[in-house]
PDB file of N, CA and C in Angstrom:
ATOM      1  N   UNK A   1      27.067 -13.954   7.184  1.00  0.00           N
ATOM      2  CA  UNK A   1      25.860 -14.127   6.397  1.00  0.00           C
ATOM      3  C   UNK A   1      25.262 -15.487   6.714  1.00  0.00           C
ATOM      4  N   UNK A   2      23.981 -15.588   6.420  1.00  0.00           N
ATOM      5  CA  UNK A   2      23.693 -16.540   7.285  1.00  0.00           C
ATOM      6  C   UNK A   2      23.157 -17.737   5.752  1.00  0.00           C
ATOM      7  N   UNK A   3      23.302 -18.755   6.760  1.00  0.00           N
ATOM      8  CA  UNK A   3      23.220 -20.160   5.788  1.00  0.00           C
ATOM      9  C   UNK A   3      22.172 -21.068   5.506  1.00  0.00           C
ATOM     10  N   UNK A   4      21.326 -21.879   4.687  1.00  0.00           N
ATOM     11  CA  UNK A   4      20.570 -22.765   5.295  1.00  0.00           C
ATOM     12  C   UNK A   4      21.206 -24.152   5.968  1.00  0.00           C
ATOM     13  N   UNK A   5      20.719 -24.506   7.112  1.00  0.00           N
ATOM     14  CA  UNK A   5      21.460 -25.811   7.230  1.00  0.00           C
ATOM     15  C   UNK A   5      21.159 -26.589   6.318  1.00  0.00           C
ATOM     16  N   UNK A   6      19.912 -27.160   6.347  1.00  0.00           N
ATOM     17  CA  UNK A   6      19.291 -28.238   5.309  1.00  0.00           C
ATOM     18  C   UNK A   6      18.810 -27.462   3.485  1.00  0.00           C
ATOM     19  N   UNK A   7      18.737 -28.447   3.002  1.00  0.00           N
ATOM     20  CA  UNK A   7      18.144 -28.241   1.294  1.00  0.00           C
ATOM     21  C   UNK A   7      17.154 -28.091   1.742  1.00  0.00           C
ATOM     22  N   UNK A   8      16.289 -26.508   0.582  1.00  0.00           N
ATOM     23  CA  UNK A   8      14.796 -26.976   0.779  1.00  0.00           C
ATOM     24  C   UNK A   8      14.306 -27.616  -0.419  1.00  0.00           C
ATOM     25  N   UNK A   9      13.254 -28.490  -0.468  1.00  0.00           N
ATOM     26  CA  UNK A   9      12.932 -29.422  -1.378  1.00  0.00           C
ATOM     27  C   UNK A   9      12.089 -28.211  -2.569  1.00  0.00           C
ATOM     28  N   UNK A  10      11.822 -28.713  -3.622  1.00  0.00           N
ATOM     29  CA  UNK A  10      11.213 -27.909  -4.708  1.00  0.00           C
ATOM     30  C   UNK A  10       9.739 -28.101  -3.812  1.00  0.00           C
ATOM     31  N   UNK A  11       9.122 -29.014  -3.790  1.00  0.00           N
ATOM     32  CA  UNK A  11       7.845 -28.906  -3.367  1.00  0.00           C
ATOM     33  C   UNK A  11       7.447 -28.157  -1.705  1.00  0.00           C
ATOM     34  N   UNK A  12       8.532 -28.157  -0.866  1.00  0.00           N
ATOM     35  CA  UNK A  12       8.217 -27.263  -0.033  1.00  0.00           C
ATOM     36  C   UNK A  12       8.097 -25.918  -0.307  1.00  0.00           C
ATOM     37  N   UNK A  13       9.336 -25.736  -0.814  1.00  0.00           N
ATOM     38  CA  UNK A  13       9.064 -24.162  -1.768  1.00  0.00           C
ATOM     39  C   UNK A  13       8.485 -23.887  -2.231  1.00  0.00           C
ATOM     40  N   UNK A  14       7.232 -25.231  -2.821  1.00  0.00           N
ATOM     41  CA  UNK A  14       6.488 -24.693  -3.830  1.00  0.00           C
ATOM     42  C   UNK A  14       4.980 -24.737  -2.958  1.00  0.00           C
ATOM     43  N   UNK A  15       5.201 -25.524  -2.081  1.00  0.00           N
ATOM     44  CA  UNK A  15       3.784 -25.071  -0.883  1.00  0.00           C
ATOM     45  C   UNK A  15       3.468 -23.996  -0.132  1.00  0.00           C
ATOM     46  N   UNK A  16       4.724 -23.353   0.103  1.00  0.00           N
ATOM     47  CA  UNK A  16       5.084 -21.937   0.769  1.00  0.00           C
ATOM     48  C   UNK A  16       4.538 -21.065  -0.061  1.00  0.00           C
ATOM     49  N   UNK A  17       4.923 -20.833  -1.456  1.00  0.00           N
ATOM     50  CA  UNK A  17       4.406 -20.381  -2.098  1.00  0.00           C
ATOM     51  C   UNK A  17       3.403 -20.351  -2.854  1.00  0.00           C
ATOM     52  N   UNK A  18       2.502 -21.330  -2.399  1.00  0.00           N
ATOM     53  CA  UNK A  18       1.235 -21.208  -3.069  1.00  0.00           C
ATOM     54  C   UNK A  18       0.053 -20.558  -2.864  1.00  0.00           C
ATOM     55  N   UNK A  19       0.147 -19.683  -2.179  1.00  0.00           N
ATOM     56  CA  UNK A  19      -0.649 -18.789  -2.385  1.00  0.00           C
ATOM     57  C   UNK A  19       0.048 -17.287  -2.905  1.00  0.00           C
ATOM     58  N   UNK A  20       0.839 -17.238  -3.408  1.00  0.00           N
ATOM     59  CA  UNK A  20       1.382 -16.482  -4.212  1.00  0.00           C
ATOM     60  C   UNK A  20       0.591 -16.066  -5.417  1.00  0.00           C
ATOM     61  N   UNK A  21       0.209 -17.207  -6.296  1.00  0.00           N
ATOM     62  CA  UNK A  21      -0.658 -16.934  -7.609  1.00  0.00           C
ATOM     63  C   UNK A  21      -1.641 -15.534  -7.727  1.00  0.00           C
ATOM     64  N   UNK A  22      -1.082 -14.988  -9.232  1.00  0.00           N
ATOM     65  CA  UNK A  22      -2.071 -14.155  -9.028  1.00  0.00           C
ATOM     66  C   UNK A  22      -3.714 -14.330  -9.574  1.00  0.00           C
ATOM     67  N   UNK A  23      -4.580 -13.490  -9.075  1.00  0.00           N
ATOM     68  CA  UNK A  23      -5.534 -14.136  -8.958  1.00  0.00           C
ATOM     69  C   UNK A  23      -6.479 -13.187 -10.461  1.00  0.00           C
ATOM     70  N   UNK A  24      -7.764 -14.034 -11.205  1.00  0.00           N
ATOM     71  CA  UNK A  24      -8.393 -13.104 -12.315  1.00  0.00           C
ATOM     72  C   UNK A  24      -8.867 -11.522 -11.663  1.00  0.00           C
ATOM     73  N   UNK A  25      -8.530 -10.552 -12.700  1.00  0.00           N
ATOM     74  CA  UNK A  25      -9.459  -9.495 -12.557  1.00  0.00           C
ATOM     75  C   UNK A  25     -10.886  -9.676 -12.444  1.00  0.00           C
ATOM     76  N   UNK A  26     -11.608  -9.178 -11.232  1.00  0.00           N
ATOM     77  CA  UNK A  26     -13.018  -9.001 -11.527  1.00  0.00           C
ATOM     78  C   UNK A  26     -13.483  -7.992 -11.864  1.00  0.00           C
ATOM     79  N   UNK A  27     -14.411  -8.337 -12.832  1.00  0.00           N
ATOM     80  CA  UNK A  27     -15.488  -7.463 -13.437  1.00  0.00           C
ATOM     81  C   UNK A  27     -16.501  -7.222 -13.458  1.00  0.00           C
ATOM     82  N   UNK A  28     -17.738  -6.621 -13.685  1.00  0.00           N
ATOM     83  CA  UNK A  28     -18.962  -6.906 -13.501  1.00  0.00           C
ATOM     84  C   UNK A  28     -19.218  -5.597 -14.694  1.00  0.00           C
ATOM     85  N   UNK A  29     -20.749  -5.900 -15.116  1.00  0.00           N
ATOM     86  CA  UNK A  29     -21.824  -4.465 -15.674  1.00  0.00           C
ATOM     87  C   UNK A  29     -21.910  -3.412 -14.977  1.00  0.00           C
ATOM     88  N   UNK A  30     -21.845  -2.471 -15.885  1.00  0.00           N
ATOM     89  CA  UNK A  30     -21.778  -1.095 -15.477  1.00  0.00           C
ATOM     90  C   UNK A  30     -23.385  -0.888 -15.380  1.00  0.00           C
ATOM     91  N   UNK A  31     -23.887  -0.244 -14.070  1.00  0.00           N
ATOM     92  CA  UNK A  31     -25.636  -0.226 -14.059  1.00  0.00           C
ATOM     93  C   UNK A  31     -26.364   0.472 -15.615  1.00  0.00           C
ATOM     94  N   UNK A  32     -25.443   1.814 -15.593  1.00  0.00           N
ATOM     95  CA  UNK A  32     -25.682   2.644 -16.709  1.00  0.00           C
ATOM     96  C   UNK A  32     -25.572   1.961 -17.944  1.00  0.00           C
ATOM     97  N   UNK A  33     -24.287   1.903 -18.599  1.00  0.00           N
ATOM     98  CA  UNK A  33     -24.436   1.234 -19.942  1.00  0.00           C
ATOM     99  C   UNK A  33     -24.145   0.385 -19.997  1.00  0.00           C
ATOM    100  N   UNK A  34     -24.139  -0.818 -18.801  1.00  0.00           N
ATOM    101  CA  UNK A  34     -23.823  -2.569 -19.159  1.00  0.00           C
ATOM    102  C   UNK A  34     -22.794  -3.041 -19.489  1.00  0.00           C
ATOM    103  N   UNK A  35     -21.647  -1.610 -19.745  1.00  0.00           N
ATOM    104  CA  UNK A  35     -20.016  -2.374 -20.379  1.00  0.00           C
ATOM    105  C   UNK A  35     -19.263  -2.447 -18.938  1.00  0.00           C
ATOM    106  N   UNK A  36     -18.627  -3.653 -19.541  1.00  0.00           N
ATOM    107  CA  UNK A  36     -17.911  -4.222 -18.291  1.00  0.00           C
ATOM    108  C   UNK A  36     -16.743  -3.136 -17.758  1.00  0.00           C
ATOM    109  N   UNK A  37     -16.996  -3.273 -16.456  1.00  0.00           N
ATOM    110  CA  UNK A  37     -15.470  -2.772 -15.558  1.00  0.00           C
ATOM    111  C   UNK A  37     -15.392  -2.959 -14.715  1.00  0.00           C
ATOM    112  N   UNK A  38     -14.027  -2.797 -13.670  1.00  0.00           N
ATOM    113  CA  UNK A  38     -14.152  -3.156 -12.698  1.00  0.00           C
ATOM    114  C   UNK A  38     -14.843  -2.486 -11.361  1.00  0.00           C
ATOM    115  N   UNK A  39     -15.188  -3.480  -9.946  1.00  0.00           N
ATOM    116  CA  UNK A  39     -16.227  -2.925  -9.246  1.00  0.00           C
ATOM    117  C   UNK A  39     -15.389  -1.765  -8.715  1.00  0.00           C
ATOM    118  N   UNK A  40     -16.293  -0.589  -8.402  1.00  0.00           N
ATOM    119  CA  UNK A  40     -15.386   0.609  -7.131  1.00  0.00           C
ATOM    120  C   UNK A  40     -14.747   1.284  -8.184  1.00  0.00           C
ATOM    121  N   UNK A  41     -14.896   1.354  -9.269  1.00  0.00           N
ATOM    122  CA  UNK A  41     -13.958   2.094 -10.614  1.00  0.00           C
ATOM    123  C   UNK A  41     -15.134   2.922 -11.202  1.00  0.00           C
ATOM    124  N   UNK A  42     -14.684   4.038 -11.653  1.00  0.00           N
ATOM    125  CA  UNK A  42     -15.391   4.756 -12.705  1.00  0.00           C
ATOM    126  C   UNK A  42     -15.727   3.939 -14.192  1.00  0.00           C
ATOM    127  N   UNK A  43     -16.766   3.987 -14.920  1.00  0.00           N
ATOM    128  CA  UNK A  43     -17.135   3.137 -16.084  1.00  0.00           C
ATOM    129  C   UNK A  43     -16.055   4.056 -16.933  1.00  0.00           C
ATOM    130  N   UNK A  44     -15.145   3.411 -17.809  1.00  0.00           N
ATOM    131  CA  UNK A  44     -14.133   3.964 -18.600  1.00  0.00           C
ATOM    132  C   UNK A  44     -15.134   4.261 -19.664  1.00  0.00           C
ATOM    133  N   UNK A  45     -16.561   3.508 -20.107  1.00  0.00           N
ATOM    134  CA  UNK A  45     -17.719   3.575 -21.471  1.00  0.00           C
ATOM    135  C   UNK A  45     -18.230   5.225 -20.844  1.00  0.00           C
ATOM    136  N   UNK A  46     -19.102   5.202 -20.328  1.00  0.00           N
ATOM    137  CA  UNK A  46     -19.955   6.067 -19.904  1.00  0.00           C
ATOM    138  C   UNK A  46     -19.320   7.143 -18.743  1.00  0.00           C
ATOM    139  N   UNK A  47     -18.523   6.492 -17.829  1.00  0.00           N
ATOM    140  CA  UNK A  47     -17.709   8.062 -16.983  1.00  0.00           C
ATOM    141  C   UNK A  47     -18.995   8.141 -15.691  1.00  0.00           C
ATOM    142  N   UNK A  48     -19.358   7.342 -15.508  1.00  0.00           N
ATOM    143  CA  UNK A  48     -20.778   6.806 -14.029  1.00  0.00           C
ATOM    144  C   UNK A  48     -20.200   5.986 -13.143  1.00  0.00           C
ATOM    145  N   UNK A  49     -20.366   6.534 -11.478  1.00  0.00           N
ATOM    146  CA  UNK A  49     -20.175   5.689 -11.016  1.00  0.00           C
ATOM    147  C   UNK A  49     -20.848   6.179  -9.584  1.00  0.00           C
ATOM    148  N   UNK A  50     -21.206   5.207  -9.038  1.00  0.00           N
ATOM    149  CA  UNK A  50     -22.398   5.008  -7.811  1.00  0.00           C
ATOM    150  C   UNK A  50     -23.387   6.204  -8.670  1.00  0.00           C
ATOM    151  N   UNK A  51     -24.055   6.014 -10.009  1.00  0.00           N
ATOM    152  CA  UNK A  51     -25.422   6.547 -10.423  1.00  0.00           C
ATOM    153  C   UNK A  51     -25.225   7.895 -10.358  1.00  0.00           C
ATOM    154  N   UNK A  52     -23.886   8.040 -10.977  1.00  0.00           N
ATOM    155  CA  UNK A  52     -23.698  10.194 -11.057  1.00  0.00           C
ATOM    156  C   UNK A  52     -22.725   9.377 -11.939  1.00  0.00           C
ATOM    157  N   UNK A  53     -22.937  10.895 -12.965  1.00  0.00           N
ATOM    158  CA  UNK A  53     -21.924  11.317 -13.667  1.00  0.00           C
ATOM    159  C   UNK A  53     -20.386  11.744 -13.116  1.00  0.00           C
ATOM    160  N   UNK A  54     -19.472  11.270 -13.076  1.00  0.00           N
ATOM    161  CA  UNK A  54     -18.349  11.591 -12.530  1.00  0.00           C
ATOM    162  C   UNK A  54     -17.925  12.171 -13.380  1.00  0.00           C
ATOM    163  N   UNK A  55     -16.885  11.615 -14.806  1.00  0.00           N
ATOM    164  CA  UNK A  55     -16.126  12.586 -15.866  1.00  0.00           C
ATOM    165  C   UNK A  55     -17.136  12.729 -17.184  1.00  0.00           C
ATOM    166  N   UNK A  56     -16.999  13.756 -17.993  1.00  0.00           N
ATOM    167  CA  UNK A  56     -17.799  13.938 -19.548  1.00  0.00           C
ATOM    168  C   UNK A  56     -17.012  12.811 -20.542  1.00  0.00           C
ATOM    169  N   UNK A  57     -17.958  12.012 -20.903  1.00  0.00           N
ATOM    170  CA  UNK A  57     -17.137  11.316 -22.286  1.00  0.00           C
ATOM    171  C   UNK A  57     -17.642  11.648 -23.443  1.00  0.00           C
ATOM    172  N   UNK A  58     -17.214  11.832 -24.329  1.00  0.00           N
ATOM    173  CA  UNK A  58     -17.578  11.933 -25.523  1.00  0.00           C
ATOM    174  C   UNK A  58     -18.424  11.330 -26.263  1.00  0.00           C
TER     175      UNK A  58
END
């Protein structure tokens, strides 16, 4: 099994890993009814997406 020769320092580890973080959800207005969701998603409010009705909501 294999070994490290040297210690790695906390801050190298922690430079390696910095782009790890996860990053905010984006959101934007739904064209139809203005409630937020995310882009490329069906509106969970209204059930529209690219300007058609996709599912019936209630």
């Amino acid at each position: 099994m294999a070994l490290p020769k040297v210690k790695l320092s906390k801050s190298k580890k922690g430079r390696r890993r910095s782009h790890l973080a996860l990053a905010l959800a984006q959101i934007q207005p739904c064209p139809n009814c203005k409630h937020m969701k995310r882009p490329h998603a069906i509106c969970p409010n209204c059930g529209h997406y690219n300007g058609k009705e996709v599912i019936k909501t209630a």
